[in-house]
Protein backbone atom coordinates (compact mmCIF):
# COMPACT_ATOMS: atom_id res chain seq x y z
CA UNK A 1 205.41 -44.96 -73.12
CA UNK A 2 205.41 -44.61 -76.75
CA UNK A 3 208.37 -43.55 -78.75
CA UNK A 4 208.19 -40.70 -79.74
CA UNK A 5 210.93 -39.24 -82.91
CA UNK A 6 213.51 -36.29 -81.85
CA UNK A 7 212.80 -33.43 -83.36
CA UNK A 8 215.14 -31.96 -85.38
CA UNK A 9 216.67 -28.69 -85.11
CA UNK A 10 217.94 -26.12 -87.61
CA UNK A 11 220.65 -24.42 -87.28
CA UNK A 12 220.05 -21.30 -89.06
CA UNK A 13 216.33 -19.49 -89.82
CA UNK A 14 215.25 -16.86 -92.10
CA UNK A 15 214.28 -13.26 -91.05
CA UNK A 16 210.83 -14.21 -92.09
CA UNK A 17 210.70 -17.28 -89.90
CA UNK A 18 212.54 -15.24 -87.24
CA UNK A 19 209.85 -12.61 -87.68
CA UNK A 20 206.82 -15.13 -87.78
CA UNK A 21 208.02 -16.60 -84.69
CA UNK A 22 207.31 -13.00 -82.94
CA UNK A 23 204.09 -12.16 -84.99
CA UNK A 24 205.94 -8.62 -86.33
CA UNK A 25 206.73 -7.70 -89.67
CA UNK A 26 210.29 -8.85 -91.08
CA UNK A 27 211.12 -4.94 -91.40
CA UNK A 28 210.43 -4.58 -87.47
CA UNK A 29 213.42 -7.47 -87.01
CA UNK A 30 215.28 -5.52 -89.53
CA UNK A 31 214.93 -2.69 -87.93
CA UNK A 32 215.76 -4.03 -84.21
CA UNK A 33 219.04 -5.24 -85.94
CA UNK A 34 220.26 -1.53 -86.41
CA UNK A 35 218.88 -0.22 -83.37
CA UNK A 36 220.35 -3.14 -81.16
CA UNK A 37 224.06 -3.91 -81.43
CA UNK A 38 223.17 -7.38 -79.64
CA UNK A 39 221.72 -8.65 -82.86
CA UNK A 40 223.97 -10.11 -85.78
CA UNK A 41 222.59 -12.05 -87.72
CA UNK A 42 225.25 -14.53 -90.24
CA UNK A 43 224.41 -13.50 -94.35
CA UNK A 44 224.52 -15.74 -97.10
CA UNK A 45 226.35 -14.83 -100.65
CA UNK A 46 222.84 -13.44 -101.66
CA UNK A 47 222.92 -11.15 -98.62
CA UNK A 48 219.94 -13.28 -96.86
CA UNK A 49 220.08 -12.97 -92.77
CA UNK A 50 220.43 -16.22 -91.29
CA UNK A 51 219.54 -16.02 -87.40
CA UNK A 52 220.52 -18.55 -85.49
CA UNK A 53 218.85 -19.73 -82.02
CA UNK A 54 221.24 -17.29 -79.68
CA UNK A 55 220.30 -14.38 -82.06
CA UNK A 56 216.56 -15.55 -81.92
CA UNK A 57 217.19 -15.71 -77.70
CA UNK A 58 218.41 -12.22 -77.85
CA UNK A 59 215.63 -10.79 -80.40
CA UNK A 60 212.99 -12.79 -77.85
CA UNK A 61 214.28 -10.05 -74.87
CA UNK A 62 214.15 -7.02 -77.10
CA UNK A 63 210.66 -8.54 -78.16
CA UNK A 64 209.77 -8.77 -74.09
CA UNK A 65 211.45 -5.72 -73.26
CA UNK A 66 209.80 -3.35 -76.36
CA UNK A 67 206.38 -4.77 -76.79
CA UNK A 68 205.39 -6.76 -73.62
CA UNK A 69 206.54 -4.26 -70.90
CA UNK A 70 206.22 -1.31 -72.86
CA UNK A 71 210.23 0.03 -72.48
CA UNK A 72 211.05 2.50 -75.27
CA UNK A 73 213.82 1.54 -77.44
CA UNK A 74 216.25 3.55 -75.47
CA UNK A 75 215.82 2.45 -72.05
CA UNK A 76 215.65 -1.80 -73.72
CA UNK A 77 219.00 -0.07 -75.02
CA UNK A 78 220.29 0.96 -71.53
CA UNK A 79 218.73 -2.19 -69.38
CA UNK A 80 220.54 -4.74 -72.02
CA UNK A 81 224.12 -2.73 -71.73
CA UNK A 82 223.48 -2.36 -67.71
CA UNK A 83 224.07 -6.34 -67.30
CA UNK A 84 223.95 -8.65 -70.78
CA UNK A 85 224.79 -11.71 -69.49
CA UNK A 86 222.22 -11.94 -66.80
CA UNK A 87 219.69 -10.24 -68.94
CA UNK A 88 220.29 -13.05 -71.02
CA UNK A 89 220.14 -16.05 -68.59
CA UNK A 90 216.94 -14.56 -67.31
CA UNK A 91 215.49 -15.04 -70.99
CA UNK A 92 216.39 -18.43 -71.77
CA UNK A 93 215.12 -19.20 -68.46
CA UNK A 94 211.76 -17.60 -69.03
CA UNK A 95 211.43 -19.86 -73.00
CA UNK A 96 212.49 -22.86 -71.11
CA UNK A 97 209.88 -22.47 -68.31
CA UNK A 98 207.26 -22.21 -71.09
CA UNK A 99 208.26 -24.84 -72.65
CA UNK A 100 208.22 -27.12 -69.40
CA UNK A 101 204.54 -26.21 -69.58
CA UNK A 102 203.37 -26.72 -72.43
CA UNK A 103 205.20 -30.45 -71.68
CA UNK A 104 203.09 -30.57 -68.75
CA UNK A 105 199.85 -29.39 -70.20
CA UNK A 106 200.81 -31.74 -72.85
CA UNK A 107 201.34 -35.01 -70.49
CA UNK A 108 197.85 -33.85 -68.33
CA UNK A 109 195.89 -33.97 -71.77
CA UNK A 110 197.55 -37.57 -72.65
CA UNK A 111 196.16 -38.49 -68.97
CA UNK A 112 192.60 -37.06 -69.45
CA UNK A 113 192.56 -38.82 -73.01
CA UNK A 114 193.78 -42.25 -71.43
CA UNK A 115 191.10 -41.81 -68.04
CA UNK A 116 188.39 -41.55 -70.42
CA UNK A 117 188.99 -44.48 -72.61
């Protein structure tokens, strides 16, 4: 198996990378961040947000609740007060389980690649 170089990992992102990550506007991130007391975001001197990956976890269930189920701002409001914590396990789960297959898709593509040759 061929080595292959950890990636590395930031530590803090920008709103725009935050909001590039989502495909939305930065404002729509901005404005999630006064609508949502869940998201707080560390600032620089300049003022700059600086998300880091639990804020990005929690912006990623407003981002399913809002735009993939369809839940108006106020009920995403009441579901995330009604039980945080498990809202929140259930969200990392979900990422993770995407990211096991892309892994997988990833491995099965090596295979096909390697069965052809």
């Amino acid at each position: 198996m061929p080595y292959k170089e950890k990636e590395i990992e930031k530590k803090y992102y920008s709103i725009g990378e935050v909001a590039s990550i989502f495909k939305v506007a930065p404002s729509l991130i901005r404005y999630w961040e006064g609508e949502f007391d869940i998201i707080k975001p560390k600032k620089d001197k300049k003022g700059n947000r600086r998300f880091t990956k639990d804020d990005i976890e929690k912006i990623r269930y407003i981002y399913q609740l809002v735009k993939i189920k369809g839940y108006t701002l106020q009920g995403a409001q009441e579901v995330i007060k009604g039980d945080q914590e498990k809202v929140f396990d259930k969200a990392v789960m979900v990422d993770r389980l995407h990211q096991i297959k892309r892994f997988l898709i990833e491995i099965r593509d090596t295979m096909h690649v390697n069965n052809d040759q």
